[in-house]
Protein backbone atom coordinates (compact mmCIF):
# COMPACT_ATOMS: atom_id res chain seq x y z
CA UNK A 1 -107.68 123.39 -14.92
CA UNK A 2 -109.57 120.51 -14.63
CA UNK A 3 -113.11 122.31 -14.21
CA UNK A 4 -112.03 124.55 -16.89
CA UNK A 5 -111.32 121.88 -19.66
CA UNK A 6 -114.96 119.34 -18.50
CA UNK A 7 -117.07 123.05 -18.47
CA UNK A 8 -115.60 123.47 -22.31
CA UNK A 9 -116.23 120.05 -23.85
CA UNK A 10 -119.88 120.84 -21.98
CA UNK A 11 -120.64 123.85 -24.04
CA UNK A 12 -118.72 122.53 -27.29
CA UNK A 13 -121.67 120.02 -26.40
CA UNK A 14 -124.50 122.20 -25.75
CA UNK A 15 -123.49 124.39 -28.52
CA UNK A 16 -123.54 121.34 -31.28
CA UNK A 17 -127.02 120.20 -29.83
CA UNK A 18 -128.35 123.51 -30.24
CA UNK A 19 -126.98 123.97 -33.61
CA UNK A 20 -128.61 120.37 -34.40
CA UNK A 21 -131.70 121.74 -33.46
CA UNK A 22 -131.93 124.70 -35.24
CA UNK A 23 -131.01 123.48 -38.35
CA UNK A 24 -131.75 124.29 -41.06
CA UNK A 25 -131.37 127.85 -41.08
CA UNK A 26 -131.01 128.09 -44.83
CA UNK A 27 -131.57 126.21 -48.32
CA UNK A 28 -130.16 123.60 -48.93
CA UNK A 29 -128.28 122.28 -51.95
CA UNK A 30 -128.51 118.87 -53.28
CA UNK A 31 -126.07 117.58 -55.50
CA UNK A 32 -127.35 115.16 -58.49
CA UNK A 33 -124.30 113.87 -59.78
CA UNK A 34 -126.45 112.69 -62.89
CA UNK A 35 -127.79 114.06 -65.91
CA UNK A 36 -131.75 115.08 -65.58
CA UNK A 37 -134.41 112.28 -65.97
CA UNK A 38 -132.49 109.73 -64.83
CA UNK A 39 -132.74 107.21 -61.54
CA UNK A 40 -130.79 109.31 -59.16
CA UNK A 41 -132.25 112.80 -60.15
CA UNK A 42 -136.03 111.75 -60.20
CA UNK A 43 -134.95 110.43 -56.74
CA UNK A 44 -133.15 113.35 -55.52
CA UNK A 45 -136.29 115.84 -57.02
CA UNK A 46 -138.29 113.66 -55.13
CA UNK A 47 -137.05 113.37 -51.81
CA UNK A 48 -135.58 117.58 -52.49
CA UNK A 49 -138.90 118.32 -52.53
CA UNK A 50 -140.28 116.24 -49.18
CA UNK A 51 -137.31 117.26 -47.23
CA UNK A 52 -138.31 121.51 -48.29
CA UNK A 53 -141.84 120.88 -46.97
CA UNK A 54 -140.34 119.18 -43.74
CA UNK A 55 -137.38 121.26 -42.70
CA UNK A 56 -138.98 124.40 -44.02
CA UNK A 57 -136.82 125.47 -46.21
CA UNK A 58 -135.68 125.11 -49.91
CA UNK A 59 -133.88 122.21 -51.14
CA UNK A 60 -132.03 122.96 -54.39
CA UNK A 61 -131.14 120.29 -57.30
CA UNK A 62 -128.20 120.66 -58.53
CA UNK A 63 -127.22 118.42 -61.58
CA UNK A 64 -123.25 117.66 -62.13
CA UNK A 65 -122.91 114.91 -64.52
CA UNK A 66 -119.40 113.58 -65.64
CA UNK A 67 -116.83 110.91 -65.27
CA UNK A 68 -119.26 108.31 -63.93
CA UNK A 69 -120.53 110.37 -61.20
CA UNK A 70 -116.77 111.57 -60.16
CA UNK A 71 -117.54 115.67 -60.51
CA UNK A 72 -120.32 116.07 -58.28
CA UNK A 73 -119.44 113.93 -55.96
CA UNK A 74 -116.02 115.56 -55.36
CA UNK A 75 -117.58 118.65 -55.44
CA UNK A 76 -119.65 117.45 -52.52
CA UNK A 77 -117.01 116.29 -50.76
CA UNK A 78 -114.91 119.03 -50.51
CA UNK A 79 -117.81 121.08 -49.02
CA UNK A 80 -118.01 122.38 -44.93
CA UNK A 81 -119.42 119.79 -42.71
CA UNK A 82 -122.61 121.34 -41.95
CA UNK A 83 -125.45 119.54 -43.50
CA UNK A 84 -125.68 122.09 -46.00
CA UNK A 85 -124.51 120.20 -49.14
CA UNK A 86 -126.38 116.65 -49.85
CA UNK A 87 -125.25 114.17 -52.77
CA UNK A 88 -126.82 111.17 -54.12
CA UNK A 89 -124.80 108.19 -54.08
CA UNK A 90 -124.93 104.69 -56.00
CA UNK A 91 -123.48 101.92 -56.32
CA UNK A 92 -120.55 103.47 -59.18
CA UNK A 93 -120.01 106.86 -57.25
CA UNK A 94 -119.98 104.81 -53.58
CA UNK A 95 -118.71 101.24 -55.41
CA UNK A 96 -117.30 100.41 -58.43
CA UNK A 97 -115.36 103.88 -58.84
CA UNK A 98 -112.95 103.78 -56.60
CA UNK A 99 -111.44 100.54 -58.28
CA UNK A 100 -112.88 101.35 -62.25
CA UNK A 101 -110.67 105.06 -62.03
CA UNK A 102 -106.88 105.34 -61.69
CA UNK A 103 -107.17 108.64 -60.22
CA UNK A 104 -110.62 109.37 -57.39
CA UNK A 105 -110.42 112.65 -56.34
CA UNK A 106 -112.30 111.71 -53.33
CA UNK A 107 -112.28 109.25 -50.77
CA UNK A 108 -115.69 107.39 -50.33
CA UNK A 109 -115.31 106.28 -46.79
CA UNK A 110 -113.09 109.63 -45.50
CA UNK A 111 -114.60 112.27 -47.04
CA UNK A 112 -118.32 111.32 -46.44
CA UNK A 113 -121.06 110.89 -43.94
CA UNK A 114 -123.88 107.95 -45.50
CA UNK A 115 -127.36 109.01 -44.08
CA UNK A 116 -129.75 106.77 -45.89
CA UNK A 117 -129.82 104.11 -48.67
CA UNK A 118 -133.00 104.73 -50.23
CA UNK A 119 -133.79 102.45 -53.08
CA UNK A 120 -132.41 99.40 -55.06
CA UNK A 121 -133.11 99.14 -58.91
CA UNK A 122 -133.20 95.58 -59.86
CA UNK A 123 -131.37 94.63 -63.10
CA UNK A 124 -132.96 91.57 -64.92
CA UNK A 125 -130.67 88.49 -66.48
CA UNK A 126 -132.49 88.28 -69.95
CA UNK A 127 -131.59 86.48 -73.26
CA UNK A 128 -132.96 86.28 -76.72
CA UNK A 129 -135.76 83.85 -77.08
CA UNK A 130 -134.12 81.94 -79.50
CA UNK A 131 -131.11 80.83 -76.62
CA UNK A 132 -132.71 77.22 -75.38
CA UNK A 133 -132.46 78.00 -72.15
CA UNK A 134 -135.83 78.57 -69.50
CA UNK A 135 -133.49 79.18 -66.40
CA UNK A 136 -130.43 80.10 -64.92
CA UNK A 137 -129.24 76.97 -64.47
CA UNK A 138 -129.72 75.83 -67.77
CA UNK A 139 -128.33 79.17 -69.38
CA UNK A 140 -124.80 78.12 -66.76
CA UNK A 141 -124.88 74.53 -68.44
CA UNK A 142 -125.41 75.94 -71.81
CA UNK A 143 -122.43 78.33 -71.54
CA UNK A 144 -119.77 75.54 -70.01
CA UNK A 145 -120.40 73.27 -72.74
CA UNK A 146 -120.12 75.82 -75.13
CA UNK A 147 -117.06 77.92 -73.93
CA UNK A 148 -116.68 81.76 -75.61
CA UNK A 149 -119.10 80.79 -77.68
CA UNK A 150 -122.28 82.82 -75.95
CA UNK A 151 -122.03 86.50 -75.59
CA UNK A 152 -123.52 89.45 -73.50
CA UNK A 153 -124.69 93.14 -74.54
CA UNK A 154 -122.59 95.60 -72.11
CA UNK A 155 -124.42 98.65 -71.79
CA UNK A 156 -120.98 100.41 -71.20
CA UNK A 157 -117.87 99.72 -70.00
CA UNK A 158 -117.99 99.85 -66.18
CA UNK A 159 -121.59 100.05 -65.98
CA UNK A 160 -124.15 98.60 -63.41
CA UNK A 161 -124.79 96.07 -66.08
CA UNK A 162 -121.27 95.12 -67.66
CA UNK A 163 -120.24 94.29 -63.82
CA UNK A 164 -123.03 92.20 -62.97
CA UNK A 165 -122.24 90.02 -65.89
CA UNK A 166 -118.62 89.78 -65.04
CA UNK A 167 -119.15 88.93 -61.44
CA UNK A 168 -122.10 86.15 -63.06
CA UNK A 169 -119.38 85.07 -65.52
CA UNK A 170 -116.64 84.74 -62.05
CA UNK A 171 -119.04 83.32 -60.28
CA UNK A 172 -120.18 80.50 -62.42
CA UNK A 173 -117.04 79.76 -63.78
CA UNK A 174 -118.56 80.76 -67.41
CA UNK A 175 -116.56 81.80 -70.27
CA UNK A 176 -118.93 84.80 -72.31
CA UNK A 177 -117.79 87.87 -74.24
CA UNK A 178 -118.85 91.07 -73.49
CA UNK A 179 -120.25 92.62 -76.71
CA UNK A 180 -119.71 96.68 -76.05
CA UNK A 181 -122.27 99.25 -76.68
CA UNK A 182 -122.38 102.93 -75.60
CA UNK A 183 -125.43 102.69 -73.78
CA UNK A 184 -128.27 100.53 -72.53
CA UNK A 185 -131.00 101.21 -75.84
CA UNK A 186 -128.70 99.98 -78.71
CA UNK A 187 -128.04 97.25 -76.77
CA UNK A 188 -131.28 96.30 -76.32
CA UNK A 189 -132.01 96.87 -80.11
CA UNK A 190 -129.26 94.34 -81.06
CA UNK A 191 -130.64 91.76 -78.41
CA UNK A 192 -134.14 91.55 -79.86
CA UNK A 193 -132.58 91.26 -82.88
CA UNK A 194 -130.70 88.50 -81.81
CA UNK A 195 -127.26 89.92 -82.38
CA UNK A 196 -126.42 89.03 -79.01
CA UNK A 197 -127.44 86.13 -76.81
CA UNK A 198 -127.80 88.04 -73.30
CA UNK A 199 -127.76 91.01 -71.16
CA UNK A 200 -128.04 92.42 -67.41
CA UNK A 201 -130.72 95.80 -68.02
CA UNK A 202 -132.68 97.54 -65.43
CA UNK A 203 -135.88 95.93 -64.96
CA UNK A 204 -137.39 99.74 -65.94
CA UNK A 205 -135.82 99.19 -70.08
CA UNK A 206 -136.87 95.49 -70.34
CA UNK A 207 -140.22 94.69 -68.48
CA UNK A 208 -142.46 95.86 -71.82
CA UNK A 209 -140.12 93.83 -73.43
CA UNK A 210 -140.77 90.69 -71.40
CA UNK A 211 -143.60 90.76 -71.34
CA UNK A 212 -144.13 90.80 -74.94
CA UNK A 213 -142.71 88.03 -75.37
CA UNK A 214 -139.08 90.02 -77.15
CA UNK A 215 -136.98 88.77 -74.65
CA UNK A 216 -137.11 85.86 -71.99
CA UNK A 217 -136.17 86.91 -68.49
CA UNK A 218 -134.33 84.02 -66.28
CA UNK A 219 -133.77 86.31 -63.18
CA UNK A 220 -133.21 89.32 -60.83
CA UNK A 221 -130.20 90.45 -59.53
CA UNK A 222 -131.50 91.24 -55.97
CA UNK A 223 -131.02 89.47 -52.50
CA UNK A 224 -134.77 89.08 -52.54
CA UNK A 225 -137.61 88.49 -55.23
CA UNK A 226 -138.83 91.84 -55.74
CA UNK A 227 -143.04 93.09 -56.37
CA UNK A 228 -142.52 94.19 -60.11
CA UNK A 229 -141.74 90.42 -61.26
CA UNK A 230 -142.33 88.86 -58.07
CA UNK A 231 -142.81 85.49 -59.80
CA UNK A 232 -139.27 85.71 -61.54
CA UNK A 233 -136.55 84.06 -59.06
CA UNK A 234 -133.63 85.90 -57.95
CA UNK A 235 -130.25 84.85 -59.41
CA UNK A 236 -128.93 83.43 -56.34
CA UNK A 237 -131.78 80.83 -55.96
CA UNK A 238 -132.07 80.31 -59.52
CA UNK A 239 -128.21 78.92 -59.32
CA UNK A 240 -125.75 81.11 -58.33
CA UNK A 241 -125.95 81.41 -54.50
CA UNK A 242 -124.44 84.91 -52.80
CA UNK A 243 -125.09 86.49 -56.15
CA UNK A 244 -126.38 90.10 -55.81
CA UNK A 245 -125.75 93.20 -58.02
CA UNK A 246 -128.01 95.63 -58.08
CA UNK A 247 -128.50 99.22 -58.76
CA UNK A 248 -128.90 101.27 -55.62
CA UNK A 249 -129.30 105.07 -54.34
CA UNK A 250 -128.55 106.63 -50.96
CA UNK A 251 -127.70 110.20 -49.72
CA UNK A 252 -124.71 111.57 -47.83
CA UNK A 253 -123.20 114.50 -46.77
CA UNK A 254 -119.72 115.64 -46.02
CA UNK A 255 -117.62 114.09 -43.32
CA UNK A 256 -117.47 115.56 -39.94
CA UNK A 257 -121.31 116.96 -40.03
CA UNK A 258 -122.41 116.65 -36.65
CA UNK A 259 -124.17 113.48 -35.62
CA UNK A 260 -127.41 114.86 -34.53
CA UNK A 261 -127.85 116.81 -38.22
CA UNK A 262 -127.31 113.32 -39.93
CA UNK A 263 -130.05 111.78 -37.53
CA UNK A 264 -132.50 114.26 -38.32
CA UNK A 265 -131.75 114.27 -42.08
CA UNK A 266 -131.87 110.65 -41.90
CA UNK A 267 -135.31 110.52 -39.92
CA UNK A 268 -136.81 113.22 -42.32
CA UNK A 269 -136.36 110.48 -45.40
CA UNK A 270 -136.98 107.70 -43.78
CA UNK A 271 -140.43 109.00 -43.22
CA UNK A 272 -140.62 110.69 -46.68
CA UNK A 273 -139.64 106.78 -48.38
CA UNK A 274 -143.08 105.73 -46.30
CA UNK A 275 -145.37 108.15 -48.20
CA UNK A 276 -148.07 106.83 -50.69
CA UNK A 277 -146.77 109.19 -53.43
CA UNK A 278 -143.31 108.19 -52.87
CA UNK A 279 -143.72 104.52 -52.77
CA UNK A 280 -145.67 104.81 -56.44
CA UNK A 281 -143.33 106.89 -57.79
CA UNK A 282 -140.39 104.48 -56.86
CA UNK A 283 -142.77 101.52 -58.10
CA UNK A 284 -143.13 103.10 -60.93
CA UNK A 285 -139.17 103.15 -61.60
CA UNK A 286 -139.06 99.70 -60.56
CA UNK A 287 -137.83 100.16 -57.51
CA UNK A 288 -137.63 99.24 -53.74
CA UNK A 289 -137.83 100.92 -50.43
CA UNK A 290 -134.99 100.12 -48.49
CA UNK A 291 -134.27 102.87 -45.96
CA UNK A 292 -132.50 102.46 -42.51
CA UNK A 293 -129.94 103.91 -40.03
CA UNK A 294 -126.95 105.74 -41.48
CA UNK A 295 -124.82 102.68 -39.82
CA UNK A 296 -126.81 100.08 -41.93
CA UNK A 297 -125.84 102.67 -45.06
CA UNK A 298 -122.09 102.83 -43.94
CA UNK A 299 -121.83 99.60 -43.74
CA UNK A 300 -123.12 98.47 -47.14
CA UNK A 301 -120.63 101.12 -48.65
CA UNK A 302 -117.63 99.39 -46.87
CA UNK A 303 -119.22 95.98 -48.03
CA UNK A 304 -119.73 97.23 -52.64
CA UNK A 305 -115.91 98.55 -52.48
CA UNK A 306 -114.37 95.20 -51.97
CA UNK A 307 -117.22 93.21 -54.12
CA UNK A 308 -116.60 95.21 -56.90
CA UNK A 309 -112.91 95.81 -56.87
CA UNK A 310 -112.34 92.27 -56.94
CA UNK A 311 -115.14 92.03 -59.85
CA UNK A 312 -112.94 94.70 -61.77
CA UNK A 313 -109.89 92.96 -61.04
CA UNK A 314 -110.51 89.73 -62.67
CA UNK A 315 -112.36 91.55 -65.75
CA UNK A 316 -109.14 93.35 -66.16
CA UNK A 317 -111.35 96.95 -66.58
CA UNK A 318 -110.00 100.16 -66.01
CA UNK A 319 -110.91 103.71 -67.03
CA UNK A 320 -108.51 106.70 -67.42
């Protein structure tokens, strides 16, 4: 009986190995849970279209937009464990979400296998030139002495942006409404204008406007200085040490895909993030290479849940 039961695990072994090598057989779909144009679908096009070339067979975008990400991704994760069904992931999806929603109809640890974080997006802590402030530390002092008196542009309630000011506010011990908008360009509008005194944005939507002079940028939200404004400091050494929140895209498939599949997936864009047409076109969106092991990715997941939750917590934000 013995013999019997070590000869079966041997082929269940064999068998997975040689499915791992064969793959892919057929396309592949690749789930955009974004509207077109944006971050996370240039990214998935992008890498779709190196993974076809590599694996030899089509990779096809699929865009499904809706309740911050929610609809694809569930839609991925309820998919068979066979490599077969990609999804981007970002920071809300794979973050925020799970705390933001009272209802996730999916489980972002259980239900998926991380194979690669791609890219970060920086945002960039900017305030209206009129604010006499030149830094981050002088924008903190500003704020304390003046208590709910200074106020931030939120690009949308549970956004990238309105999160990164709450954990700045928590972190600094700052008192600053939130000013709500529907989206990142009225915002914007109203902050030139000097409607409002401040606001996280990506650094894609402000860098024109830094640069001429519309807006004064104090710092980036990233552990490390990044090449688009690599004279700008990040937040942390500007002030606020331990202070990160940025943007950030990875892929993952469905939980229980055999190891070797997520290795080879995981190789394949790893060496697509190293190509010269790849690394301009992310440049271009303002953002950086990251890459890794899908370990390095699981583990950043397990560290944004708790980071954010407790950010969502104290801003008392919840969506239905």
């Amino acid at each position: 009986m013995l013999v019997r039961l070590v000869t079966t695990a041997a082929l269940i072994v064999v068998s997975a190995a040689a499915g791992a090598q064969e793959y892919p057989v057929k396309s592949i779909r690749f789930i955009a849970p974004n509207l077109p144009a944006g971050p996370t679908d240039i990214l998935a096009r992008l890498i779709g279209q190196k993974l076809s070339e590599s694996l030899g067979q089509p990779v096809v975008i699929e865009n499904r937009a809706g309740a911050g990400g929610n609809i694809g991704t569930e839609i991925a994760s309820k998919m068979p464990p066979d490599g077969y069904t990609l999804v981007t992931g970002n920071n809300a999806t794979f973050g925020a979400n799970v705390s933001l929603y009272k209802k996730l109809s999916f489980d972002p640890i259980k239900d998926f296998a991380p194979i690669v974080l791609m890219a970060t997006q920086p945002n960039i802590l900017v305030v209206h030139p009129s604010l006499p402030v030149k830094n981050v530390k002088e924008l903190i002092a500003f704020a304390k002495s003046r208590p709910g008196q200074l106020n931030y542009a939120n690009s949308g309630t549970g956004a990238n942006a309105h999160l990164a000011a709450e954990l700045f506010k928590s972190m600094t011990g700052t008192s600053i409404e939130a000013i709500a908008y529907k989206s990142a360009a009225p915002a914007l509008v109203d902050l030139m204008a000097g409607q409002t005194h401040m606001m996280f944005a990506t650094s894609l939507s402000v860098m024109q406007h830094i640069q001429s002079g519309k807006l004064r940028a104090l710092g980036v939200t990233t552990a490390r200085r990044v090449s688009a404004v690599k004279d700008l400091p990040t937040i942390a050494e500007a002030g606020v040490p331990g202070f990160e929140a940025t943007t950030w895209h990875g892929v993952l498939t469905t939980a229980g895909t055999p190891q070797a599949i997520v290795n080879k997936l995981n190789a394949e864009i790893n060496r697509a993030l190293q190509m010269p047409d790849v690394r301009e076109k992310l440049a271009g969106l303002g953002a950086e290479i990251v890459g890794g092991t899908p370990k390095e990715f699981a583990d950043h997941i397990a560290r944004e849940i708790p980071k954010w939750a407790k950010v969502v917590k104290i801003a008392n934000v919840q969506i239905e």
